[in-house]
PDB file of N, CA and C in Angstrom:
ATOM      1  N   UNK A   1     -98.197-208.075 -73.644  1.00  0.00           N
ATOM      2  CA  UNK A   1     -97.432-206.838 -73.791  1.00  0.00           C
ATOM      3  C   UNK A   1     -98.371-205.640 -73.752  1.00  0.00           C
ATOM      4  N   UNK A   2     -98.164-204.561 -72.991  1.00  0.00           N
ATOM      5  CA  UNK A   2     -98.496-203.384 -73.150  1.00  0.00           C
ATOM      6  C   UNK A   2     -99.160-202.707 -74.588  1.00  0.00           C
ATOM      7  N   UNK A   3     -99.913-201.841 -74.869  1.00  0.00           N
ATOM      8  CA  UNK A   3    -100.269-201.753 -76.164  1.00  0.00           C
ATOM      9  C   UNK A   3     -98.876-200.205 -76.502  1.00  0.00           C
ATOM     10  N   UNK A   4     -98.417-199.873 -75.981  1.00  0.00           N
ATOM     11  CA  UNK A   4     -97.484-199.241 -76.295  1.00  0.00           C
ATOM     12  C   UNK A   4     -96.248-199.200 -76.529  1.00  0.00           C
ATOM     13  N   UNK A   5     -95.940-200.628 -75.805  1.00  0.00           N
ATOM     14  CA  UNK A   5     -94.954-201.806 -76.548  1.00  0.00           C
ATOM     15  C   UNK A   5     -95.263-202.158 -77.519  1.00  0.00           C
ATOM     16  N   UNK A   6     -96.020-203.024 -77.733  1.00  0.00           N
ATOM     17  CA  UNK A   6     -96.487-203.307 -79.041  1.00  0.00           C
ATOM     18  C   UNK A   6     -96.090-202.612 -80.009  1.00  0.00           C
ATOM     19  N   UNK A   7     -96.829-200.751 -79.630  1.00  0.00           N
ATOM     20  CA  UNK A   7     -97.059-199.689 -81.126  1.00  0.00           C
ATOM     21  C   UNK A   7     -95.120-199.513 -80.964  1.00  0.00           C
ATOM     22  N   UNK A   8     -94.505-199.334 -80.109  1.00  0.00           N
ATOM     23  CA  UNK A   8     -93.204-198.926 -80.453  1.00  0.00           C
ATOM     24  C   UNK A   8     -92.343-199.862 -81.256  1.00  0.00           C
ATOM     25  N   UNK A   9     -92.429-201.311 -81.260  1.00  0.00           N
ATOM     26  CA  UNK A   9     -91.624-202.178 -81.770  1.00  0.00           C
ATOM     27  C   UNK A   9     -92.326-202.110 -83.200  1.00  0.00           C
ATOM     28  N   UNK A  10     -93.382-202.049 -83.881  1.00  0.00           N
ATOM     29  CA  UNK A  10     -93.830-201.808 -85.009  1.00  0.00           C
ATOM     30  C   UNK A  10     -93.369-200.804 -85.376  1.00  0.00           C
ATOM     31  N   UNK A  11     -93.342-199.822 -85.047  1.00  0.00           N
ATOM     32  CA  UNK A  11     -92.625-198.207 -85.325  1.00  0.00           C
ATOM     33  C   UNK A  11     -91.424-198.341 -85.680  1.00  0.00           C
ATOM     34  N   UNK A  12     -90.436-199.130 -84.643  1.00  0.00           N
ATOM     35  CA  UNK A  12     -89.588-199.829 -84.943  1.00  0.00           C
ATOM     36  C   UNK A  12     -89.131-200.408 -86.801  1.00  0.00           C
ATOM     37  N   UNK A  13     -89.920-201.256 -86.692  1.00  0.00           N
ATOM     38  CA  UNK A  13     -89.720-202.166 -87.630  1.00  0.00           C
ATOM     39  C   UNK A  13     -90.200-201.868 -88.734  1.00  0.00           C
ATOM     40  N   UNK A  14     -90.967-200.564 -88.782  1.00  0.00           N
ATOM     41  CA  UNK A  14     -91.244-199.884 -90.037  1.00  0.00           C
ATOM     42  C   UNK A  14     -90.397-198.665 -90.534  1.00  0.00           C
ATOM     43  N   UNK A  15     -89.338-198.291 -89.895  1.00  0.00           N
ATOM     44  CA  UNK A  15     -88.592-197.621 -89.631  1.00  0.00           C
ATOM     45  C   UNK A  15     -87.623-198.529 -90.403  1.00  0.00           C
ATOM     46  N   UNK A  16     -87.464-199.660 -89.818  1.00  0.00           N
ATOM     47  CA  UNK A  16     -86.190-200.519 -89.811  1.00  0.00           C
ATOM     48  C   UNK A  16     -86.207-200.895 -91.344  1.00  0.00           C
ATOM     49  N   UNK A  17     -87.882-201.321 -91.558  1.00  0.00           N
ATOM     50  CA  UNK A  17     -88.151-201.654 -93.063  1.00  0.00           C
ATOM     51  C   UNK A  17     -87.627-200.448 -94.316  1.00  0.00           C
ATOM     52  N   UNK A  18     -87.706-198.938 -93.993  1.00  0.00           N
ATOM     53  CA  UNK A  18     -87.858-198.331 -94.527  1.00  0.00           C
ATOM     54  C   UNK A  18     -86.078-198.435 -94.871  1.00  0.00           C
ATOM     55  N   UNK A  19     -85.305-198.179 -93.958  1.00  0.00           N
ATOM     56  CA  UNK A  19     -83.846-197.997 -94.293  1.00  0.00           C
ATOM     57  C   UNK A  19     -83.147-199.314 -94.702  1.00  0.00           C
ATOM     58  N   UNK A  20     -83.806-200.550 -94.371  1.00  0.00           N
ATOM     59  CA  UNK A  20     -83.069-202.069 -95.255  1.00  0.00           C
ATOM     60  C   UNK A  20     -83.863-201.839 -96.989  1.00  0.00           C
ATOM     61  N   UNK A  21     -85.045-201.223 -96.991  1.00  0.00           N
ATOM     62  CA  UNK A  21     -85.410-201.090 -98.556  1.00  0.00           C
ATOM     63  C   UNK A  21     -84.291-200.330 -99.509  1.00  0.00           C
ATOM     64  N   UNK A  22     -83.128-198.959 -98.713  1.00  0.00           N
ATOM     65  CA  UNK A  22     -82.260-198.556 -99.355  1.00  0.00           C
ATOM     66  C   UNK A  22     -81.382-199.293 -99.349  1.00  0.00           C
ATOM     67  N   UNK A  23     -81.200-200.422 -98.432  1.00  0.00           N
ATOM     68  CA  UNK A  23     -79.785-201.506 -98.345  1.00  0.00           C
ATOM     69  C   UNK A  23     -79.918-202.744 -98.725  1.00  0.00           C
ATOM     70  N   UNK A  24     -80.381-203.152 -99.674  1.00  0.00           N
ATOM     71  CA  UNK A  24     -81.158-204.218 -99.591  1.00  0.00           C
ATOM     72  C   UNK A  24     -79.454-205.564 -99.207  1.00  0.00           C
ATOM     73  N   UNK A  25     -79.914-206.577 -98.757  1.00  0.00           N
ATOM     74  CA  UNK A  25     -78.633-207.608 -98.079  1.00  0.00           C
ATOM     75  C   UNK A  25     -78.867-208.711 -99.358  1.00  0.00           C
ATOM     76  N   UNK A  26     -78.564-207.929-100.670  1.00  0.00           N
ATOM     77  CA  UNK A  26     -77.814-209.180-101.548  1.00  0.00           C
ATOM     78  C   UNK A  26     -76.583-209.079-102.534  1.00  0.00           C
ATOM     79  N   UNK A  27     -76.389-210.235-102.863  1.00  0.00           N
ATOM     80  CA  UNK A  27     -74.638-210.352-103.774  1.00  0.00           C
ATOM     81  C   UNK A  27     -75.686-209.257-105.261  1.00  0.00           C
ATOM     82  N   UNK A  28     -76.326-209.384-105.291  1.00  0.00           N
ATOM     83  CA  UNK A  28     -76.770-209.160-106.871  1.00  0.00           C
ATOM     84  C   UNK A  28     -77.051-207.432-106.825  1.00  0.00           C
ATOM     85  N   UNK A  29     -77.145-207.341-105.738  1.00  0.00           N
ATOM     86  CA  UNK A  29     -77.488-205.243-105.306  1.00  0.00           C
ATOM     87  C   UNK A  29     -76.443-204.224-106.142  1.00  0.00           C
ATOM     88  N   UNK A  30     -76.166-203.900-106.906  1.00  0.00           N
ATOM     89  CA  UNK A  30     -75.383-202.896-107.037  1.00  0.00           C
ATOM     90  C   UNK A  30     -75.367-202.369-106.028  1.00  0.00           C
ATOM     91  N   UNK A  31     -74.218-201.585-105.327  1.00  0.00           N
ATOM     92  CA  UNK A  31     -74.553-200.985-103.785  1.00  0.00           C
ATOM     93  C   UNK A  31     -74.227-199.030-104.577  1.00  0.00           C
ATOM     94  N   UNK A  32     -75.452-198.345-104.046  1.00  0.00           N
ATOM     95  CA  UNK A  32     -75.434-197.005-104.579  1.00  0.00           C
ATOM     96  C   UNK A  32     -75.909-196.000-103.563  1.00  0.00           C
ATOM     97  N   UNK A  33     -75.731-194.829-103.440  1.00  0.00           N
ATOM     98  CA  UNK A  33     -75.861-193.780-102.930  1.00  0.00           C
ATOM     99  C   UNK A  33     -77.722-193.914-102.777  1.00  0.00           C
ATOM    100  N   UNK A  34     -78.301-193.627-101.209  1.00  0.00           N
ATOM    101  CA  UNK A  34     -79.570-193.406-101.413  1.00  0.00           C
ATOM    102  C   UNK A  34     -80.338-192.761-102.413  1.00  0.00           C
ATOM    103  N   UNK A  35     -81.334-192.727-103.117  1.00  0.00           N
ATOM    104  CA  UNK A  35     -81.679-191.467-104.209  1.00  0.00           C
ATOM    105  C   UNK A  35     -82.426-190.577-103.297  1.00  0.00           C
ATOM    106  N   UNK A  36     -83.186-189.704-103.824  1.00  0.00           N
ATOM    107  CA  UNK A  36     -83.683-189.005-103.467  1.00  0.00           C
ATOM    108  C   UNK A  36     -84.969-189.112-102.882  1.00  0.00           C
ATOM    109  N   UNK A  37     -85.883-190.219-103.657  1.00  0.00           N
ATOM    110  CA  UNK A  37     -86.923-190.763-103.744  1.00  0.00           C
ATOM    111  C   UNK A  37     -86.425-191.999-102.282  1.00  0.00           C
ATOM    112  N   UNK A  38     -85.719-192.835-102.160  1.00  0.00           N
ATOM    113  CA  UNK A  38     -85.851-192.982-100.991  1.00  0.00           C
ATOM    114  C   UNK A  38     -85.448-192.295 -99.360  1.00  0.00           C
ATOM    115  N   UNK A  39     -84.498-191.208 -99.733  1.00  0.00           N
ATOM    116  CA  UNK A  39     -84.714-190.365 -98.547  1.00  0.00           C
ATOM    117  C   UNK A  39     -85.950-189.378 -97.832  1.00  0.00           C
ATOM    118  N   UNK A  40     -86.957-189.196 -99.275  1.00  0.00           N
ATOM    119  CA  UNK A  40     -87.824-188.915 -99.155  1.00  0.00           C
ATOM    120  C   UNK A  40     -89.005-190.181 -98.224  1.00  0.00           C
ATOM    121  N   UNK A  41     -88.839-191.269 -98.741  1.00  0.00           N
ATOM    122  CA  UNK A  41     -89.640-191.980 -98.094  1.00  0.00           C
ATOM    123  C   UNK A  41     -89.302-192.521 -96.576  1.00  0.00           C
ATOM    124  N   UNK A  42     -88.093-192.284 -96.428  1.00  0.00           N
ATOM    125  CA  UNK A  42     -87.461-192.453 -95.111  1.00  0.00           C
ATOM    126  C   UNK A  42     -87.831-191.021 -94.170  1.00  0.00           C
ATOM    127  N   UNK A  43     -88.069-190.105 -94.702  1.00  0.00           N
ATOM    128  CA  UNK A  43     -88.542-189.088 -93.836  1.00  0.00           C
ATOM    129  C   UNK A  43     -89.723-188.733 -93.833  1.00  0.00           C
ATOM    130  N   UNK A  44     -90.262-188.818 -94.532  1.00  0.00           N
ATOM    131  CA  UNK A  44     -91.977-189.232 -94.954  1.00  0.00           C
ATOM    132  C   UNK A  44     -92.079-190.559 -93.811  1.00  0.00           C
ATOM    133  N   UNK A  45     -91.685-191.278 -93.660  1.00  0.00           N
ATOM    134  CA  UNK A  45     -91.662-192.531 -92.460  1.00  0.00           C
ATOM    135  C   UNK A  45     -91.679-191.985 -91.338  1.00  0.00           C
ATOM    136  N   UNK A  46     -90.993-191.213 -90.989  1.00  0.00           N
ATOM    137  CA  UNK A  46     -90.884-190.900 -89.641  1.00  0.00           C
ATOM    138  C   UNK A  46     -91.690-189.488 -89.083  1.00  0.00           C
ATOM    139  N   UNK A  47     -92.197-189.022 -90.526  1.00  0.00           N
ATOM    140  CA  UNK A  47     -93.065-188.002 -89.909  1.00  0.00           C
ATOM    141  C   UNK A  47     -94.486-188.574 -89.949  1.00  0.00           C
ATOM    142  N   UNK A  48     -95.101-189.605 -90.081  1.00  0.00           N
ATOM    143  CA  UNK A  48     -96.033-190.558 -90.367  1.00  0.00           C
ATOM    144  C   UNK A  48     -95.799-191.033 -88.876  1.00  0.00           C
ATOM    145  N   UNK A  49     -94.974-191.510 -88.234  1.00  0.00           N
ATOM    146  CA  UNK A  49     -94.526-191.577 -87.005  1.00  0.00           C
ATOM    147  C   UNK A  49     -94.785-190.705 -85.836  1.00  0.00           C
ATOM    148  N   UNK A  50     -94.186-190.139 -86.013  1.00  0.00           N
ATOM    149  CA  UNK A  50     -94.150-188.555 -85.618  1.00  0.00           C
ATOM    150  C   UNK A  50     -95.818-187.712 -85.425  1.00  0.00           C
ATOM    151  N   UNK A  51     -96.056-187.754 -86.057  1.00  0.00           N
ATOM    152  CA  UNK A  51     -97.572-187.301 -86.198  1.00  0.00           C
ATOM    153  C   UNK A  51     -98.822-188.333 -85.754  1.00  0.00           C
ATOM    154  N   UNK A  52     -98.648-189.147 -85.684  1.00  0.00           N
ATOM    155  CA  UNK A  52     -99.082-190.344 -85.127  1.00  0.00           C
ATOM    156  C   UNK A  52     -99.322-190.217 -83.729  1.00  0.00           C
ATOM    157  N   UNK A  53     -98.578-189.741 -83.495  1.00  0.00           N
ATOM    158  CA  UNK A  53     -98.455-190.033 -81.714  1.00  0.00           C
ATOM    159  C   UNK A  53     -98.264-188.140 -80.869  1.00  0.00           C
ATOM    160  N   UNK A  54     -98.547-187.365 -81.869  1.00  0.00           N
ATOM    161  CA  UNK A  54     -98.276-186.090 -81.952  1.00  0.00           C
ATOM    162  C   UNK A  54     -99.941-185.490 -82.057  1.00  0.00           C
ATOM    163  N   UNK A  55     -99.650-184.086 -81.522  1.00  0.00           N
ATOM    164  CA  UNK A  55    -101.302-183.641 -81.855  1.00  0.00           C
ATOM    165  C   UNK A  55    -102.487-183.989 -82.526  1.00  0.00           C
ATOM    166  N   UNK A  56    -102.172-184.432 -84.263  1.00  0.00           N
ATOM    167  CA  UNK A  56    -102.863-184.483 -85.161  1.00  0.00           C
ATOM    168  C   UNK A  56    -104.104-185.732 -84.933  1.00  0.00           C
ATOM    169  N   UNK A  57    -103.611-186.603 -83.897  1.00  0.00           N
ATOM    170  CA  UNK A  57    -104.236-188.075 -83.606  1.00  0.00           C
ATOM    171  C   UNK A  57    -104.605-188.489 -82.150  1.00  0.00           C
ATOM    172  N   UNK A  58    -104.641-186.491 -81.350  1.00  0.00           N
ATOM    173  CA  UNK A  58    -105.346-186.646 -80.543  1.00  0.00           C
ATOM    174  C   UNK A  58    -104.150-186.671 -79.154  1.00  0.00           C
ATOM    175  N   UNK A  59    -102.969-186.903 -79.371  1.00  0.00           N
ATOM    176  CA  UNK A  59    -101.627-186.703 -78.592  1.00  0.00           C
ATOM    177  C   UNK A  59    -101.788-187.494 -77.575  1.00  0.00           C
ATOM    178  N   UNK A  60    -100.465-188.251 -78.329  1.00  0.00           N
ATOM    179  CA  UNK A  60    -100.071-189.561 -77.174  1.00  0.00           C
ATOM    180  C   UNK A  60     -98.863-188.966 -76.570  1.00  0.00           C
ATOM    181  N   UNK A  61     -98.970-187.816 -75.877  1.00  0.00           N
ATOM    182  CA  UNK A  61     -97.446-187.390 -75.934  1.00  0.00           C
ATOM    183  C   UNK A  61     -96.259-187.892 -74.567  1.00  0.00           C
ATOM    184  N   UNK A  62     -97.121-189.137 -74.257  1.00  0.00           N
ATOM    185  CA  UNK A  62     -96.414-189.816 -73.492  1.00  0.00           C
ATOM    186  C   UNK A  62     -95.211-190.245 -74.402  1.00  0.00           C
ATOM    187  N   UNK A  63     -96.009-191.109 -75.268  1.00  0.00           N
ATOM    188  CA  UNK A  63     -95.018-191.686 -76.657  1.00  0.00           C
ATOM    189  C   UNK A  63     -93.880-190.860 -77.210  1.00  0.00           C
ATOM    190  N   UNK A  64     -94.175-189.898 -77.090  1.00  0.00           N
ATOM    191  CA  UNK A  64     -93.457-188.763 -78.235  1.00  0.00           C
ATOM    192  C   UNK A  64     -92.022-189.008 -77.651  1.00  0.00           C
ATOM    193  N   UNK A  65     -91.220-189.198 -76.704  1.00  0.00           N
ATOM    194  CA  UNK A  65     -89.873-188.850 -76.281  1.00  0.00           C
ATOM    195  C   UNK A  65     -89.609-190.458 -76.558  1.00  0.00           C
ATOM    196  N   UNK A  66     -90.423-191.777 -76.512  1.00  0.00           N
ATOM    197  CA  UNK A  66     -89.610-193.042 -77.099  1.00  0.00           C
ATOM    198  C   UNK A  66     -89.764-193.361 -78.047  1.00  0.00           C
ATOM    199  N   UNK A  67     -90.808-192.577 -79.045  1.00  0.00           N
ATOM    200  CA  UNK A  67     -90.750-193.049 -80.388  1.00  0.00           C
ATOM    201  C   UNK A  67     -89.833-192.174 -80.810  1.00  0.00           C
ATOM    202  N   UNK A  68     -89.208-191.327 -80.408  1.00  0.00           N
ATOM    203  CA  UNK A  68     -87.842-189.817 -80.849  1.00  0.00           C
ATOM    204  C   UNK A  68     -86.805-191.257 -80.588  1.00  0.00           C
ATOM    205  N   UNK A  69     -86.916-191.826 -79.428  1.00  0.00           N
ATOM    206  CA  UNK A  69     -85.876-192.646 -79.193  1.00  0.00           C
ATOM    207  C   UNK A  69     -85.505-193.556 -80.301  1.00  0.00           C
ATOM    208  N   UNK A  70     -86.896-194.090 -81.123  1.00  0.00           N
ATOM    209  CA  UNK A  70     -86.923-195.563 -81.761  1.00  0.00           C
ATOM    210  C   UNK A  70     -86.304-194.703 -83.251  1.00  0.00           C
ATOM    211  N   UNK A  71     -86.413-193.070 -83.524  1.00  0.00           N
ATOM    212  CA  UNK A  71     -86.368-192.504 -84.897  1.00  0.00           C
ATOM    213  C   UNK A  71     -84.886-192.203 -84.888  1.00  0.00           C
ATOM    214  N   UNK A  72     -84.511-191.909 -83.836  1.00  0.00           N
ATOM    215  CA  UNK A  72     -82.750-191.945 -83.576  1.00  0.00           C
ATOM    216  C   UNK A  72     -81.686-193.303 -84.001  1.00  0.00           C
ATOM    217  N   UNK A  73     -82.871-194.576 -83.445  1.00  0.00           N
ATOM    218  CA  UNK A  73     -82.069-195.776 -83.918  1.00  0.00           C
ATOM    219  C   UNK A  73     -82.362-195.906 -85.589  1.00  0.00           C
ATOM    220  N   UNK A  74     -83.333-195.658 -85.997  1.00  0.00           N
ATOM    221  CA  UNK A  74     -83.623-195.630 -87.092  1.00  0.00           C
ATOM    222  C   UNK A  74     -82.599-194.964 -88.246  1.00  0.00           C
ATOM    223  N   UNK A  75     -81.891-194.027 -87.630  1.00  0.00           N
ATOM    224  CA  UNK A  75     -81.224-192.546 -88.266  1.00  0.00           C
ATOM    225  C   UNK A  75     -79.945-193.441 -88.274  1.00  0.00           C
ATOM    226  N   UNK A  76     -79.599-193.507 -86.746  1.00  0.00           N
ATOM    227  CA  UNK A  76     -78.284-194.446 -86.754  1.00  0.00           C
ATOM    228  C   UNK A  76     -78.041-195.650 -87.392  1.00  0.00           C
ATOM    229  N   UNK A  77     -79.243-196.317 -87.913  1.00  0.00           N
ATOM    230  CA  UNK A  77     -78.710-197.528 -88.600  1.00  0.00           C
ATOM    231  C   UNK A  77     -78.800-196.948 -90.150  1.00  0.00           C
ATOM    232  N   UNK A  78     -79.263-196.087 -90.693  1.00  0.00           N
ATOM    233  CA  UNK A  78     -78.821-195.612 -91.841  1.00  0.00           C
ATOM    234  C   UNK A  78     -77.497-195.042 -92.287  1.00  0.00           C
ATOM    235  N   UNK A  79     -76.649-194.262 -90.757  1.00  0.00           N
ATOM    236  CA  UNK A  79     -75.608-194.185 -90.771  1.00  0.00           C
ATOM    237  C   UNK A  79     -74.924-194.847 -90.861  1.00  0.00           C
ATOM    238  N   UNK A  80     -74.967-196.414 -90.281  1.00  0.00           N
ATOM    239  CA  UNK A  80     -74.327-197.130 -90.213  1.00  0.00           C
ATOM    240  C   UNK A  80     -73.957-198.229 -91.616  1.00  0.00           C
ATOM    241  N   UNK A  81     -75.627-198.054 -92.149  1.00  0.00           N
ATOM    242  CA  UNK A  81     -74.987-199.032 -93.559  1.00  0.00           C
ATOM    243  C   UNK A  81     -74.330-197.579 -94.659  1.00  0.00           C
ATOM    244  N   UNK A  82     -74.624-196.426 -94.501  1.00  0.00           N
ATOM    245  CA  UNK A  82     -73.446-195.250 -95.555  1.00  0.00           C
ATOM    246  C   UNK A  82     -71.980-195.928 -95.182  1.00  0.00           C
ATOM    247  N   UNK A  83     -72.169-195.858 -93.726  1.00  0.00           N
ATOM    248  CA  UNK A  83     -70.440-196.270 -93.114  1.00  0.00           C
ATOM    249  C   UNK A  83     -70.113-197.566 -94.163  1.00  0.00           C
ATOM    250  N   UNK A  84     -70.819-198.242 -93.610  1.00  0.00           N
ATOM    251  CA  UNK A  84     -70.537-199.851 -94.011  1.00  0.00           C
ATOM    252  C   UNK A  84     -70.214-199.521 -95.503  1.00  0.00           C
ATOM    253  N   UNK A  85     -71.272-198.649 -96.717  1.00  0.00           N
ATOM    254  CA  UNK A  85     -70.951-198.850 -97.704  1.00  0.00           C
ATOM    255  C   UNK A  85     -69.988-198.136 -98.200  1.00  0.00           C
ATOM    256  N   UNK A  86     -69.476-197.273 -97.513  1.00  0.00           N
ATOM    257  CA  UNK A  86     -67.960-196.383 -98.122  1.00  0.00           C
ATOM    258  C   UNK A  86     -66.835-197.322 -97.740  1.00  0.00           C
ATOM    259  N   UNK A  87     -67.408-198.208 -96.899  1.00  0.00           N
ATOM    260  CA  UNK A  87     -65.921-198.601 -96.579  1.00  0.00           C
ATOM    261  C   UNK A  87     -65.707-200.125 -97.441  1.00  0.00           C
ATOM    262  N   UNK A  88     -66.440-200.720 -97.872  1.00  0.00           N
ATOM    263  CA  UNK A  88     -66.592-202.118 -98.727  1.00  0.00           C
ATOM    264  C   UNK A  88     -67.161-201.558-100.190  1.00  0.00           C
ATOM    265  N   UNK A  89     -66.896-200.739-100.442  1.00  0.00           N
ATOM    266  CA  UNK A  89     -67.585-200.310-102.087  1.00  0.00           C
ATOM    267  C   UNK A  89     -67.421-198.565-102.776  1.00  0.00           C
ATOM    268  N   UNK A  90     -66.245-197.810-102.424  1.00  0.00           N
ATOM    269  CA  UNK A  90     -65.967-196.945-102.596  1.00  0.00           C
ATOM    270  C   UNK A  90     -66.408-196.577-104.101  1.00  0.00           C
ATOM    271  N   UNK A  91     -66.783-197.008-105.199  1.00  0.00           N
ATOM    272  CA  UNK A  91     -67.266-197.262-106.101  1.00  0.00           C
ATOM    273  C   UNK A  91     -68.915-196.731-106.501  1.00  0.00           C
ATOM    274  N   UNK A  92     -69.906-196.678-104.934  1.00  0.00           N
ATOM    275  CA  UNK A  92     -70.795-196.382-105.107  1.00  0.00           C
ATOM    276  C   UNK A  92     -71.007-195.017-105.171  1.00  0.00           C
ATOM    277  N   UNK A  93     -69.769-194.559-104.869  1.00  0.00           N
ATOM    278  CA  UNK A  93     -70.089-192.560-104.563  1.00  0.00           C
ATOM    279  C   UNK A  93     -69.787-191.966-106.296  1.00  0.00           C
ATOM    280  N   UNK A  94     -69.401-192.901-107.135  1.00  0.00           N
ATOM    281  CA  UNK A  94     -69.532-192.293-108.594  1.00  0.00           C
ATOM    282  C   UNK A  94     -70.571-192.032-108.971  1.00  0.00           C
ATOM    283  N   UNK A  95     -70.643-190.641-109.289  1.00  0.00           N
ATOM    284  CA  UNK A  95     -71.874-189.699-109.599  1.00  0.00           C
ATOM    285  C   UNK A  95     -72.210-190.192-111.037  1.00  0.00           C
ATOM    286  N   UNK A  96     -72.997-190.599-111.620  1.00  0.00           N
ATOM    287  CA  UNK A  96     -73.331-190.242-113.090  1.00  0.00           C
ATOM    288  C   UNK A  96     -73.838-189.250-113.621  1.00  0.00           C
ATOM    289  N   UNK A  97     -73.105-188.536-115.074  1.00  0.00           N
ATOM    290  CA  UNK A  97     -73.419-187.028-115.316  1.00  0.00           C
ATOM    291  C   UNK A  97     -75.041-186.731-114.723  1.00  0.00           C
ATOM    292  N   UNK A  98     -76.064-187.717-115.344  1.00  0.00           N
ATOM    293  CA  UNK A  98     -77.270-187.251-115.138  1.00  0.00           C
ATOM    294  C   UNK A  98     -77.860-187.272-113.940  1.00  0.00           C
ATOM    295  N   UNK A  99     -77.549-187.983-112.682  1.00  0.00           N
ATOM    296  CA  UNK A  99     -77.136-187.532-111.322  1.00  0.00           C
ATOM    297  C   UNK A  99     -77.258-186.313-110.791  1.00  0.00           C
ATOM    298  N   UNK A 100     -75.945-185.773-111.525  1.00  0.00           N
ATOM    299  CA  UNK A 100     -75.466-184.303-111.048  1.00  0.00           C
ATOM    300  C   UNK A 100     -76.851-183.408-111.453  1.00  0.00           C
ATOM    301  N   UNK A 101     -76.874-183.712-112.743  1.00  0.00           N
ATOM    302  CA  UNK A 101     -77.992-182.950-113.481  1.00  0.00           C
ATOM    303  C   UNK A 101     -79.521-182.199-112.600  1.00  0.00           C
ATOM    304  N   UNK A 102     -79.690-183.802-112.510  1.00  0.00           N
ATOM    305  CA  UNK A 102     -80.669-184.002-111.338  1.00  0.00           C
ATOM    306  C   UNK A 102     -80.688-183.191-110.712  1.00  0.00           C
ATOM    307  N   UNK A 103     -79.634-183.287-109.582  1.00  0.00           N
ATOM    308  CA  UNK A 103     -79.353-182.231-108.363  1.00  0.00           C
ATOM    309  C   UNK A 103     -79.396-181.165-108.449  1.00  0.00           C
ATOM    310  N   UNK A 104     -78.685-180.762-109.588  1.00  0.00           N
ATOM    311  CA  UNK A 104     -78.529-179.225-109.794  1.00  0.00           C
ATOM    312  C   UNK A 104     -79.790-178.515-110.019  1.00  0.00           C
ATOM    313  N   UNK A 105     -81.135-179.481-110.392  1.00  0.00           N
ATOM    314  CA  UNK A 105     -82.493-179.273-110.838  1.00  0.00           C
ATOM    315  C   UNK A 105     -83.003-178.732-109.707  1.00  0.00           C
ATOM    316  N   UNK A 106     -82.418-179.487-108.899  1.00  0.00           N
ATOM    317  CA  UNK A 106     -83.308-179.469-107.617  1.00  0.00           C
ATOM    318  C   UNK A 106     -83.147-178.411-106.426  1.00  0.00           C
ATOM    319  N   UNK A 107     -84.371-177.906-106.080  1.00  0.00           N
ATOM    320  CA  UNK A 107     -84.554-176.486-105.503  1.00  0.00           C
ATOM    321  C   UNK A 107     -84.702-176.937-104.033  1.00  0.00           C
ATOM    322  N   UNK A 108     -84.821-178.234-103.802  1.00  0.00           N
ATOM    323  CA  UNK A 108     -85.252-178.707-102.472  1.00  0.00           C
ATOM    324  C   UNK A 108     -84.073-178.952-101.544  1.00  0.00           C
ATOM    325  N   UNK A 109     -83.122-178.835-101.975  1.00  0.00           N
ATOM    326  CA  UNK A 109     -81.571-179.358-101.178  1.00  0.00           C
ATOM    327  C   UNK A 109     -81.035-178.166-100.535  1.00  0.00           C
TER     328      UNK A 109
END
């Protein structure tokens, strides 16, 4: 394989790793709203990505328009397990007071 095959299917799959760590696939999961701390690390992922293959490392900017490709599937399968979980667990969107609290703390949103 190409070494840029290679780097994209890893990109891939660290991507992929990052958004099954918010979903994890068991009976025992409480199923809950991402926190904050992992949306952070999910975008922290992809700018680790992103920068990688971007100026900072010397610019692979061949890469740059299919690793955008591989961060899109990445995006979409996060959409896809929110979907999945509103629709099998309506239950998870209950806020707890200190939740809200949280949020309201927060200057970053």
């Amino acid at each position: 394989k190409p070494v840029s095959e290679c780097y994209l299917q890893s990109c891939g799959n660290r991507l992929s790793k990052t958004v099954g760590e918010m979903f994890p696939k068991s009976e025992h999961y409480d199923k809950s709203v991402p926190s904050r701390q992992d949306l952070s690390k999910f975008v922290k992922a992809v700018q680790n990505e992103l920068s990688y293959v971007g100026e900072e490392n010397g610019g692979h900017f061949a890469l740059v328009p299919i690793v955008m490709k591989v961060v899109v599937c990445a995006v979409k399968n996060f959409c896809s397990e929110m979907q999945s979980m509103v629709q099998s667990s309506p239950q998870a969107f209950v806020f707890k007071t200190r939740d809200l609290l949280d949020f309201n703390k927060s200057d970053s949103y």
